[in-house]
Protein backbone atom coordinates (compact mmCIF):
# COMPACT_ATOMS: atom_id res chain seq x y z
CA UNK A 1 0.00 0.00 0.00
CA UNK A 2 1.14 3.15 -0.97
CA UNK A 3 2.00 6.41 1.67
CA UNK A 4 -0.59 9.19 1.23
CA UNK A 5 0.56 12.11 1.53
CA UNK A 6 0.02 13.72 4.58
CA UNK A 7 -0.02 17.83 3.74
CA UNK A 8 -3.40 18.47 2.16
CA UNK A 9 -3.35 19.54 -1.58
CA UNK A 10 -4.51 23.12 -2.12
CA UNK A 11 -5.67 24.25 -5.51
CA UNK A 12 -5.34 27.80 -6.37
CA UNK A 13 -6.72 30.05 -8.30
CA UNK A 14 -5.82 32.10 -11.21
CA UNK A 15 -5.66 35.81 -10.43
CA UNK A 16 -8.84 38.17 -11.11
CA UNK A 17 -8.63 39.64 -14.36
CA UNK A 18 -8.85 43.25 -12.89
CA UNK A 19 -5.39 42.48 -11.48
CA UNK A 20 -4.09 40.82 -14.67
CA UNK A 21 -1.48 43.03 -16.35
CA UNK A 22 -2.39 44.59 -19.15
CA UNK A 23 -6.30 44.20 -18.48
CA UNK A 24 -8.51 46.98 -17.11
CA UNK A 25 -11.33 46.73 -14.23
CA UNK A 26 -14.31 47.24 -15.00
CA UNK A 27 -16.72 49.23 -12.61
CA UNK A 28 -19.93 47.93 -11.51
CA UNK A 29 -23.06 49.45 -12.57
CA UNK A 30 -26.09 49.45 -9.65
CA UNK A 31 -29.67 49.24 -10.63
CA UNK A 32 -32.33 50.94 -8.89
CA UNK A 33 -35.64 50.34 -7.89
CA UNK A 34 -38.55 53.36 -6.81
CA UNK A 35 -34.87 55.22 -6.00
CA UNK A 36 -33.80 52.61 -4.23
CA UNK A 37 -30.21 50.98 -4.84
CA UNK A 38 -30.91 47.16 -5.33
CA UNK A 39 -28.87 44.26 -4.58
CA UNK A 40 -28.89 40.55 -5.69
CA UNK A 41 -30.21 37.38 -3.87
CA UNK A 42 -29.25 33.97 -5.13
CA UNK A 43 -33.03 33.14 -5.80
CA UNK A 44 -33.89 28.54 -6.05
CA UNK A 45 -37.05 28.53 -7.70
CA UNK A 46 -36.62 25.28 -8.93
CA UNK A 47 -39.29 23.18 -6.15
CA UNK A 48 -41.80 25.27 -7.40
CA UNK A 49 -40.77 25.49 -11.24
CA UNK A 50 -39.31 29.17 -11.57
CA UNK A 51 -35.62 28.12 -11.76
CA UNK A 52 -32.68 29.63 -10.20
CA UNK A 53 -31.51 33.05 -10.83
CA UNK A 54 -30.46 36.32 -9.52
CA UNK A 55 -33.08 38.54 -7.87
CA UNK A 56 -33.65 41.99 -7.04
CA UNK A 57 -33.57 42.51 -3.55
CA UNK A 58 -34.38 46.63 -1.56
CA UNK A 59 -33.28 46.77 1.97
CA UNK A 60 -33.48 42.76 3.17
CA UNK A 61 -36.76 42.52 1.14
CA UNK A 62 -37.25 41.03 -2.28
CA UNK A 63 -39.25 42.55 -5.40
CA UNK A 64 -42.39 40.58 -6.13
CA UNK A 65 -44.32 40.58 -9.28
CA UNK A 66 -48.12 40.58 -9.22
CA UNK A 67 -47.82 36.49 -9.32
CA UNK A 68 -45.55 36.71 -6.07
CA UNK A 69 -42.47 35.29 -8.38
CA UNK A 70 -39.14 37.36 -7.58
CA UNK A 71 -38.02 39.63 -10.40
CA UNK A 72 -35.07 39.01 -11.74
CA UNK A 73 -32.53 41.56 -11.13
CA UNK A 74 -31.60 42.25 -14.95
CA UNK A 75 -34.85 43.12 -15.77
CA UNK A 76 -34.31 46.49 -13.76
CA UNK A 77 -33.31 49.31 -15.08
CA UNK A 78 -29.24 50.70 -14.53
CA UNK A 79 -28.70 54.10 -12.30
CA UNK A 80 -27.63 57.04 -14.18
């Protein structure tokens, strides 16, 4: 039987492309919502057949539609 080795294996990563050289960072664009700056929730739909997807989410509380279905966060317009 062979010795395994006994120092755990650790993968790394590449490095982000904003600090690549030679490559520039992009800046992130917010979207708003009734003038409020939205953020995104890691929405699992998928139990109840709406999928999984990013939604928009104002101060702790997600964006319904009229169905009760979480809007997705692309579908809101970008801040000026």
């Amino acid at each position: 039987m062979a010795d395994l080795p006994t120092q755990p294996v650790l993968h790394t990563s590449s490095p982000s492309p904003a600090t690549q050289k030679g490559k520039k960072h992009t800046t992130q664009r917010n979207r708003v919502y009734n003038g409020e700056r939205v953020t995104n929730a890691l929405y699992n739909g998928r139990a109840v057949g709406h999928g999984m997807y990013f939604a928009a989410m104002v101060n702790g509380q997600l964006i319904l539609d009229s169905d009760g279905k979480p809007i997705p966060t692309r579908l809101l317009p970008l801040a000026p």
